[in-house]
PDB file of N, CA and C in Angstrom:
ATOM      1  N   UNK A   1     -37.009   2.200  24.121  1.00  0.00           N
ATOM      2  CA  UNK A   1     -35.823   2.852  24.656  1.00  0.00           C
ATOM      3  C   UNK A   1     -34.779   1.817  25.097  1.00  0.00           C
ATOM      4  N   UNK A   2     -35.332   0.806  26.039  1.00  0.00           N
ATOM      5  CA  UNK A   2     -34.341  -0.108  25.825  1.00  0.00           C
ATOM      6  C   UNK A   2     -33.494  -1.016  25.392  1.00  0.00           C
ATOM      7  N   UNK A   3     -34.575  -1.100  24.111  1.00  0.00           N
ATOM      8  CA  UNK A   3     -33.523  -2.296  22.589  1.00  0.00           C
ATOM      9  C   UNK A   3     -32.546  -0.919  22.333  1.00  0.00           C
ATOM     10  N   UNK A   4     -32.893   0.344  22.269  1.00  0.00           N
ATOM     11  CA  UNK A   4     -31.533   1.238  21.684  1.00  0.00           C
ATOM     12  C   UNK A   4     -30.717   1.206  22.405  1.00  0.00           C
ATOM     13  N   UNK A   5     -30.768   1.610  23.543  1.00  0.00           N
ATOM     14  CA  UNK A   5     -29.704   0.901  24.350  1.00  0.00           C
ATOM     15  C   UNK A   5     -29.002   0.267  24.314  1.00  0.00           C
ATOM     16  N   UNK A   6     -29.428  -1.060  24.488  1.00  0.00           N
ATOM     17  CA  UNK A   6     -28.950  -2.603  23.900  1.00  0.00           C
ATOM     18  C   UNK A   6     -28.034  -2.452  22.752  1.00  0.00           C
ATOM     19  N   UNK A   7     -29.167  -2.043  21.773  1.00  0.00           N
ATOM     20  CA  UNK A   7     -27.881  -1.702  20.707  1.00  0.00           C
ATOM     21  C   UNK A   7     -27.048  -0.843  20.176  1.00  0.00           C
ATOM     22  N   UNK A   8     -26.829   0.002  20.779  1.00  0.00           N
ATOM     23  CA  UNK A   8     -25.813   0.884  21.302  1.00  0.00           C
ATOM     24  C   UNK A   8     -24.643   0.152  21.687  1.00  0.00           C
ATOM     25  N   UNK A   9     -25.068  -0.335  22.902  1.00  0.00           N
ATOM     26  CA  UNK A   9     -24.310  -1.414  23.189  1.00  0.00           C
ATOM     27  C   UNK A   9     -23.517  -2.429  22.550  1.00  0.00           C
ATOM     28  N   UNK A  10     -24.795  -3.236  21.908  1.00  0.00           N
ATOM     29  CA  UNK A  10     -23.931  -4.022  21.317  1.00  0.00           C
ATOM     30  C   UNK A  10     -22.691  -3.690  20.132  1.00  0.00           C
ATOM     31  N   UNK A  11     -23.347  -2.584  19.459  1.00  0.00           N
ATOM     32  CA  UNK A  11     -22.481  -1.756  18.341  1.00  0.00           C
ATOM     33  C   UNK A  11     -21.510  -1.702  18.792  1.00  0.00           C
ATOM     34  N   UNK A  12     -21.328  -0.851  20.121  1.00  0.00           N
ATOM     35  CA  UNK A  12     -19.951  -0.347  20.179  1.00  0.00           C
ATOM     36  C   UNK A  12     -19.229  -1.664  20.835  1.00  0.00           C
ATOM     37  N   UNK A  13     -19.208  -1.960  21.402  1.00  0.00           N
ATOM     38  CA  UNK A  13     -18.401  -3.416  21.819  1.00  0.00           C
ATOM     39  C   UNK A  13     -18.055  -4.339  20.545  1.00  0.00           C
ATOM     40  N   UNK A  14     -18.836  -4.556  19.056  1.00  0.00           N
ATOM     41  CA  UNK A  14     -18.338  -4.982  18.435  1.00  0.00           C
ATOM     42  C   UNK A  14     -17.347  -3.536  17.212  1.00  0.00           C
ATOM     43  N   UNK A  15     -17.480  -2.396  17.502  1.00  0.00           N
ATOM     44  CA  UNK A  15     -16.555  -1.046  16.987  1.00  0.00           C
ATOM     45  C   UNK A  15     -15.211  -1.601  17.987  1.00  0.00           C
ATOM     46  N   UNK A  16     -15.579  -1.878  19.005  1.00  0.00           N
ATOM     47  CA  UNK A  16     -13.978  -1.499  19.726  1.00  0.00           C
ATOM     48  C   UNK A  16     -13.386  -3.330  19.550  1.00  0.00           C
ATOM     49  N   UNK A  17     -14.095  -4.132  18.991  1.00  0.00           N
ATOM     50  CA  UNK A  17     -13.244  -5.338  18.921  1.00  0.00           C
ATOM     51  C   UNK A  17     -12.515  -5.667  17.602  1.00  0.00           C
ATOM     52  N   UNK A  18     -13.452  -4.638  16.592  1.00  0.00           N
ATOM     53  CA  UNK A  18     -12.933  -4.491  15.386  1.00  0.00           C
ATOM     54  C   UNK A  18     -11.578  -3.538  15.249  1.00  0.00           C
ATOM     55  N   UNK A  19     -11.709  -2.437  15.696  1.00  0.00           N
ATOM     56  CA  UNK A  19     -10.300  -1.800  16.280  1.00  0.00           C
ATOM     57  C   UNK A  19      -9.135  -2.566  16.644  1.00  0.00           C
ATOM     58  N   UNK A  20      -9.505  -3.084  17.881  1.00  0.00           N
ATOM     59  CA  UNK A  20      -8.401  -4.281  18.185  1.00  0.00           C
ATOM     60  C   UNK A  20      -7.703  -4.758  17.086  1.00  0.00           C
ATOM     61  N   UNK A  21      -8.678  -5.881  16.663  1.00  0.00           N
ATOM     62  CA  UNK A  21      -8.413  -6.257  15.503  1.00  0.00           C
ATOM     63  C   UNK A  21      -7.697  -5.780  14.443  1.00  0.00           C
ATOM     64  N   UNK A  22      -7.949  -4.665  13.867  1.00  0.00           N
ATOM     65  CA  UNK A  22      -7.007  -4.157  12.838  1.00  0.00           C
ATOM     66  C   UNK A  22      -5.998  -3.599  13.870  1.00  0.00           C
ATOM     67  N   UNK A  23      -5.854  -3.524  14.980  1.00  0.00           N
ATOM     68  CA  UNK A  23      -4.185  -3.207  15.158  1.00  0.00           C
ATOM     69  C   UNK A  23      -3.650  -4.209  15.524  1.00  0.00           C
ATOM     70  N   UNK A  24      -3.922  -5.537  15.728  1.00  0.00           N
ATOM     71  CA  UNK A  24      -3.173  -6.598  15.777  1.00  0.00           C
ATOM     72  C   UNK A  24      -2.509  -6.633  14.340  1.00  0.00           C
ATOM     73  N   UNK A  25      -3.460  -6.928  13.698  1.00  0.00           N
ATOM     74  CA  UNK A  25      -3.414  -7.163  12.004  1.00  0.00           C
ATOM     75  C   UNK A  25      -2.127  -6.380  11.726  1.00  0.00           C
ATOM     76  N   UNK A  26      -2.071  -4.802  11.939  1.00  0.00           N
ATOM     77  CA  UNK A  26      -0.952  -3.993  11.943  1.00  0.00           C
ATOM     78  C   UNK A  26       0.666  -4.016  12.003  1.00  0.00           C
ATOM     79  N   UNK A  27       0.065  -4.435  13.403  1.00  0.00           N
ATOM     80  CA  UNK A  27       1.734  -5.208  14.239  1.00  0.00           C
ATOM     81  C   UNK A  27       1.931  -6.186  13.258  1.00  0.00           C
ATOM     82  N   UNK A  28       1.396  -7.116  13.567  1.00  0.00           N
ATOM     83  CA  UNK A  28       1.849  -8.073  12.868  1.00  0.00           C
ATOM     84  C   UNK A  28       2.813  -7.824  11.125  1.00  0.00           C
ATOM     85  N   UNK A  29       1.903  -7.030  10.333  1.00  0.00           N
ATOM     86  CA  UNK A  29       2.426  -6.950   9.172  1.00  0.00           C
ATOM     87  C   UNK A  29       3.596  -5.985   8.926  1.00  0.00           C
ATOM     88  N   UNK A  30       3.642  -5.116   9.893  1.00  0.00           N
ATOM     89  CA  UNK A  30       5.099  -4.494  10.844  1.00  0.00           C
ATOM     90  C   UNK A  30       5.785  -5.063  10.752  1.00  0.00           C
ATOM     91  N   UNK A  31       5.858  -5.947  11.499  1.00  0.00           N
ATOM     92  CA  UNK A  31       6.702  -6.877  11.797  1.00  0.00           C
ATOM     93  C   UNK A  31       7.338  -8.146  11.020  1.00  0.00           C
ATOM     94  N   UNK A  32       6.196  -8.617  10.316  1.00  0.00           N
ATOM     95  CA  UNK A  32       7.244  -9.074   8.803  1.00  0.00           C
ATOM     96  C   UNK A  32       7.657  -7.995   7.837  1.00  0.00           C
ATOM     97  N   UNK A  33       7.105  -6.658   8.066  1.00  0.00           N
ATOM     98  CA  UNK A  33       8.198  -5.997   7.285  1.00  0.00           C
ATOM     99  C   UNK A  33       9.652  -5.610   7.730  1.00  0.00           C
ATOM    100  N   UNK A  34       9.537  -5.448   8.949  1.00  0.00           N
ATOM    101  CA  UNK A  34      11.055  -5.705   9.745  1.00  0.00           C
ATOM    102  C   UNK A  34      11.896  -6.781   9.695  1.00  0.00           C
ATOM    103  N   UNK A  35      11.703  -8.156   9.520  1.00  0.00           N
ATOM    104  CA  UNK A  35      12.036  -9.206   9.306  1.00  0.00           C
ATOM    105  C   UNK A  35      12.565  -9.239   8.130  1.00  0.00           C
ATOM    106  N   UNK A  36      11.823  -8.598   7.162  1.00  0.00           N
ATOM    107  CA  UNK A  36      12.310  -8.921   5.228  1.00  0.00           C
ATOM    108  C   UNK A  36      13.371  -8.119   5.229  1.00  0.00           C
ATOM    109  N   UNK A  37      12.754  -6.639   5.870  1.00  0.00           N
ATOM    110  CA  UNK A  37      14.766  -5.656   6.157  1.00  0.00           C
ATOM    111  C   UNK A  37      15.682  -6.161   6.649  1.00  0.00           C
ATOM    112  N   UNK A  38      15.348  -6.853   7.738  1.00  0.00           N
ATOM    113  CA  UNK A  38      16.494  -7.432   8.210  1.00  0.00           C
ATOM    114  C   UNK A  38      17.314  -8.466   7.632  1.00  0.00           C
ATOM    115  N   UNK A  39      16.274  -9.291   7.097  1.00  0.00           N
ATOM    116  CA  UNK A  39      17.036 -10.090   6.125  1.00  0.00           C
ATOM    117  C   UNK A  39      18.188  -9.411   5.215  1.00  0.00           C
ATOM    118  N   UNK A  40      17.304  -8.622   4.594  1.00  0.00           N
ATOM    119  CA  UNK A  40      17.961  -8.101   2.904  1.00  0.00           C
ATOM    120  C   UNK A  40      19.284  -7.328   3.810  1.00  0.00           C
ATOM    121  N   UNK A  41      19.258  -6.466   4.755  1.00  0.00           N
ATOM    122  CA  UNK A  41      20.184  -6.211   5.145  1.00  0.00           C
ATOM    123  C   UNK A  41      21.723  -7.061   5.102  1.00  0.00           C
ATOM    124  N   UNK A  42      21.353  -8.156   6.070  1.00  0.00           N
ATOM    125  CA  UNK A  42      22.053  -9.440   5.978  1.00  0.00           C
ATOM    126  C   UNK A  42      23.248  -9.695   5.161  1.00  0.00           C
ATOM    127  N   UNK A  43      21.844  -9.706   3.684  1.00  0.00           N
ATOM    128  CA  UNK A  43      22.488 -10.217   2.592  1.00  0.00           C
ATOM    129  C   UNK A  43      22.909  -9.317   1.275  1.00  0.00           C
ATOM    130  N   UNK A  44      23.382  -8.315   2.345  1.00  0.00           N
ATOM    131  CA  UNK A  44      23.970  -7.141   0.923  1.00  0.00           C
ATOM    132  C   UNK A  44      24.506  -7.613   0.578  1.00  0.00           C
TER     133      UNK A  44
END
């Protein structure tokens, strides 16, 4: 009962760091897509 626990545990703590993760990843690629608009804007 208590290794399930454990890994329960450990699962979800590495589920919610992977989450994180892809929404950093997110922003980020957001955000050079805002950058390339802004550019091209620029340079109508």
């Amino acid at each position: 009962m208590t290794r399930l626990i454990a890994l329960l545990l450990i699962a979800g703590t590495a589920a919610l760091a992977g989450c994180n993760t892809i929404s950093g990843a997110g922003q980020d690629i957001s955000k050079g897509g805002q950058a390339i608009h802004n550019s091209a804007e620029e340079h109508k």
